[in-house]
Protein backbone atom coordinates (compact mmCIF):
# COMPACT_ATOMS: atom_id res chain seq x y z
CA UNK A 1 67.93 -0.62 -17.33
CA UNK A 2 65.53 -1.05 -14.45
CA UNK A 3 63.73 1.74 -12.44
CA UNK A 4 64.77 1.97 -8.55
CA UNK A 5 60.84 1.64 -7.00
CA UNK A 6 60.92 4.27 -4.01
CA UNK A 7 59.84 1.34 -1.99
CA UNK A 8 62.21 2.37 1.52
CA UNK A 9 60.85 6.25 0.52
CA UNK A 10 57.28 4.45 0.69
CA UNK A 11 57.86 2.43 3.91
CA UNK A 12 59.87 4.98 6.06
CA UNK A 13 56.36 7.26 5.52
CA UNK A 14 54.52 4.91 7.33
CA UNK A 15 54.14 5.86 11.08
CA UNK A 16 55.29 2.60 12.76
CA UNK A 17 54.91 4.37 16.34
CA UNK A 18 53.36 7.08 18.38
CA UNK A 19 56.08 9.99 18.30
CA UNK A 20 55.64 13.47 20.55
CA UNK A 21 56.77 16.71 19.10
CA UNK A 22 58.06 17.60 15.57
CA UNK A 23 58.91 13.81 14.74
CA UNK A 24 55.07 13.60 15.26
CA UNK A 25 53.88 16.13 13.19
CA UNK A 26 56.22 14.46 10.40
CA UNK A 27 54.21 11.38 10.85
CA UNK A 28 50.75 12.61 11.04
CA UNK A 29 51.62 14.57 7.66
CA UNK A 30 53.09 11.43 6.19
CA UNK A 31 49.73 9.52 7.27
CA UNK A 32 47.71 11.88 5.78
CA UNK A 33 49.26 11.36 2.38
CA UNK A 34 48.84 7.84 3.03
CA UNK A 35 45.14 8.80 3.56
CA UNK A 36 44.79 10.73 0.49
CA UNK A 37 46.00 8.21 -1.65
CA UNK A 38 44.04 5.31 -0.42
CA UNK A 39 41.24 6.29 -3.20
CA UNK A 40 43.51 5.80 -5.77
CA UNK A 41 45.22 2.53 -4.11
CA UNK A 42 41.59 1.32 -3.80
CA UNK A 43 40.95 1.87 -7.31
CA UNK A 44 43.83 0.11 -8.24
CA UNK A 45 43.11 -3.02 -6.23
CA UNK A 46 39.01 -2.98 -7.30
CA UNK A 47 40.18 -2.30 -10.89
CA UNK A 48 42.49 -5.31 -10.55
CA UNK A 49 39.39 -7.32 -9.21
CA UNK A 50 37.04 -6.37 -11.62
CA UNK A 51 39.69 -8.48 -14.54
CA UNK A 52 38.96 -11.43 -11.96
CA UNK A 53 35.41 -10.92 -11.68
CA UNK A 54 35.48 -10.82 -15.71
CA UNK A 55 36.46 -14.36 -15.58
CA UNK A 56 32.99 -15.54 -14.43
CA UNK A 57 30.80 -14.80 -17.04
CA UNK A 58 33.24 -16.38 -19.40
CA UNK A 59 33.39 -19.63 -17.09
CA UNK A 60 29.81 -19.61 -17.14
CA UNK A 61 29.93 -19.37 -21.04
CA UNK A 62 32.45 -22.71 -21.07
CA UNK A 63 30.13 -24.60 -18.92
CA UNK A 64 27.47 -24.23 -21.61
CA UNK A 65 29.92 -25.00 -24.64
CA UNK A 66 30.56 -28.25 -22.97
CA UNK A 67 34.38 -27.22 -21.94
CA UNK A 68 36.30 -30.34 -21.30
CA UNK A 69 39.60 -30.34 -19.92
CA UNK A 70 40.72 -31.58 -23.37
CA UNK A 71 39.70 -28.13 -24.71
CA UNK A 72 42.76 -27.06 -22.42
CA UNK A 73 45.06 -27.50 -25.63
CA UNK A 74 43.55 -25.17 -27.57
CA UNK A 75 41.23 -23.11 -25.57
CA UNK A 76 40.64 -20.31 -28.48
CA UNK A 77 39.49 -23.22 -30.94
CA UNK A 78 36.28 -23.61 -28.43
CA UNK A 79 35.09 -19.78 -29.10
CA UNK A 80 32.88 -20.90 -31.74
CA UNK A 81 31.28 -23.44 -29.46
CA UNK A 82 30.47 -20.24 -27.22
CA UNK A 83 26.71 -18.85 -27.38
CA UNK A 84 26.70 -15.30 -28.55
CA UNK A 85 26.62 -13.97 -24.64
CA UNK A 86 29.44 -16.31 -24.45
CA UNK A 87 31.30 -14.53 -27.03
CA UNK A 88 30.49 -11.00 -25.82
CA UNK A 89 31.77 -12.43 -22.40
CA UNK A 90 35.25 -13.20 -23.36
CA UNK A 91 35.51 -10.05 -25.64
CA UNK A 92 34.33 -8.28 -22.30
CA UNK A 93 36.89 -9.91 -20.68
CA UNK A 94 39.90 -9.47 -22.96
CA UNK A 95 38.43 -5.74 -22.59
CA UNK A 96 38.93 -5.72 -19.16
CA UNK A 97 43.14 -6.51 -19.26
CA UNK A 98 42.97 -3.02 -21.91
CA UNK A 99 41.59 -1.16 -19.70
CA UNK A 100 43.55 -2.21 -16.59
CA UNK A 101 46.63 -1.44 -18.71
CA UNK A 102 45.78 1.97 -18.72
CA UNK A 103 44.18 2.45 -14.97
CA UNK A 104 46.64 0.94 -13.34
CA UNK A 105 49.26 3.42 -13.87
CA UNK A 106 46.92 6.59 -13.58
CA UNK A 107 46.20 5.33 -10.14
CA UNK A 108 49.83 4.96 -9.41
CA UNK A 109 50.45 8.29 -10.70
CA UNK A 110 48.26 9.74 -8.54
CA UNK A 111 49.00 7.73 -5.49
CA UNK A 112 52.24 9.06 -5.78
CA UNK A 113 51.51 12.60 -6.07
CA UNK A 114 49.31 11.73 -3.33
CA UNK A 115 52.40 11.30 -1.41
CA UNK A 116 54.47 13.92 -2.48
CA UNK A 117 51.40 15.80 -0.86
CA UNK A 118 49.39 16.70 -3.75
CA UNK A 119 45.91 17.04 -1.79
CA UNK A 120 43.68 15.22 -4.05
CA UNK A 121 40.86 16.70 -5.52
CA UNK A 122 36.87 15.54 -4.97
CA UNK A 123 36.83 14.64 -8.61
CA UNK A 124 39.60 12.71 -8.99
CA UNK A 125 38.88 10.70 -5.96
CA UNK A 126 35.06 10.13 -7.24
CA UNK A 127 36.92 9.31 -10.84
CA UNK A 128 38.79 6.72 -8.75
CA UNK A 129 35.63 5.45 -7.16
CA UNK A 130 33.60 5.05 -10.21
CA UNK A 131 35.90 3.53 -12.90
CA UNK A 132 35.68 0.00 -11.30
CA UNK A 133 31.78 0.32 -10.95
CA UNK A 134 31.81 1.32 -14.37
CA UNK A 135 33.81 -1.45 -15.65
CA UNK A 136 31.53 -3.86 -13.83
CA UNK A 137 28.48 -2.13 -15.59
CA UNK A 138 30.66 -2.48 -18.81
CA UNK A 139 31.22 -5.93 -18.40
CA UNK A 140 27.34 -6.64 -17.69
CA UNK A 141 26.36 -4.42 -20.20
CA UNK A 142 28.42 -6.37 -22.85
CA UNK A 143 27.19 -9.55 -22.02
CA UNK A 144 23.36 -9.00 -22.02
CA UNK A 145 24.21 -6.98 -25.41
CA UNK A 146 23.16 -3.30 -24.45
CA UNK A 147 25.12 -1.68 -26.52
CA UNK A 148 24.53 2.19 -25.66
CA UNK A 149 24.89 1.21 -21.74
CA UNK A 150 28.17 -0.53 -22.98
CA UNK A 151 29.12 2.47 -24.76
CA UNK A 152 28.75 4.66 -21.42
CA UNK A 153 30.05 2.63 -19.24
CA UNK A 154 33.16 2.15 -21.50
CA UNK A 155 33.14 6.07 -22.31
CA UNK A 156 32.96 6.86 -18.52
CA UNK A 157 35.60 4.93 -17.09
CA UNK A 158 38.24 5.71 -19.68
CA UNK A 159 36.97 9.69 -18.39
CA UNK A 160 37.68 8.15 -15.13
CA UNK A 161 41.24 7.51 -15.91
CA UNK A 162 42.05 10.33 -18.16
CA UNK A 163 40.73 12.17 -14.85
CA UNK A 164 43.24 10.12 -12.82
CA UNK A 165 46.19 10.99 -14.88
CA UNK A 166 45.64 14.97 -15.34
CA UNK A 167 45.08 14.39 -11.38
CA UNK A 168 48.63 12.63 -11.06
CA UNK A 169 50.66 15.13 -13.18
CA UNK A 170 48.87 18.30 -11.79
CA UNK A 171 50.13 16.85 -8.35
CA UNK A 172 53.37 15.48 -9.83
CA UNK A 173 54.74 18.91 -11.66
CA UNK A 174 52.89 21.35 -8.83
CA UNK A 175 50.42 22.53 -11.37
C-alpha cells in the first residue's frame, strides 16, 4: 500500500506572497522552517552528487582498461582489466549508493522535523554539512589506497548520519 507524501502540506508552507497581520506571521514561521531545513535538503542533494561525482574516477579507470563500447555487454567482465586504483574506484563507487541509502532518509527525517518546527541543532546541521565532504574524502582516500584516511572518512560520515537521524526523531517525537 503506498504512503500519501505530504507534498500539498509541503507546498501550502511556502509563502507564495507578502501577507500583513497574523496570515503573515504564519508565513514567516513557515519560512523559517523552510530555512532550518535547508541544511539537511542541502545534504541530501550534495550527498546525491557526491554518487555522481563517484562515477569519474571509475570512468577514468575504463579509459585506461581500454573500455570499448563492446565491453557494454558485460561491463563487470572488464573489472579485471581495471588497474588496482581502478578497482578501488568502482568499489568506492558501489560504496557510495550504500551510503546514500542510508543518508538520504536521515536527511529527510530531519527535514521534516525541520518543518514540524523542530529548531535544528548546530551539530546536526554541521553533521549535515560534513557527511558529503567526507564522502568525497572517502572516495579519494579509497582510490589513492590510504586506508586509515579511508577508514575516517567512512567512520565520520556514517557519525554524520547516525547524527542526522537521532536529530530527526528528537524533532519528530518532541524529545
Amino acid at each position: 500500500m503506498p504512503v500519501p507524501l505530504p507534498l500539498p502540506a509541503l507546498l501550502a508552507a511556502i509563502p507564495l506572497a507578502v501577507e500583513s497581520g497574523a496570515a503573515a506571521a504564519g508565513a514567516t514561521d513557515a519560512a523559517a522552517a523552510l530555512h532550518a531545513g535547508a541544511p539537511f535538503a542541502w545534504s541530501l542533494v550534495l550527498a546525491g552528487a557526491v554518487v555522481i561525482a563517484s562515477l569519474f574516477p571509475l570512468a577514468a579507470a575504463r579509459s585506461k582498461a581500454d573500455f570499448t563500447p563492446a565491453d557494454l555487454a558485460a561491463p563487470r567482465a572488464m573489472f579485471e582489466r581495471l588497474p588496482a586504483w581502478g578497482k578501488r574506484a568502482n568499489w568506492a563507487h558501489q560504496n557510495s549508493f550504500e551510503a546514500f541509502t542510508l543518508h538520504a532518509p536521515a536527511c529527510l527525517l530531519a527535514l521534516f522535523a525541520a518543518h514540524t518546527g523542530a529548531a535544528p541543532t548546530a551539530l546536526a546541521i554541521a553533521a549535515a554539512w560534513l557527511h558529503p565532504a567526507l564522502r568525497l574524502g572517502y572516495i579519494g582516500a579509497y582510490v589513492a589506497n590510504l586506508p586509515p584516511l579511508r577508514s575516517l572518512c567512512w567512520a565520520g560520515a556514517i557519525l554524520c548520519t547516525a547524527l542526522l537521524y537521532s536529530e530527526g526523531l528528537r524533532g519528530v517525537l518532541g524529545g
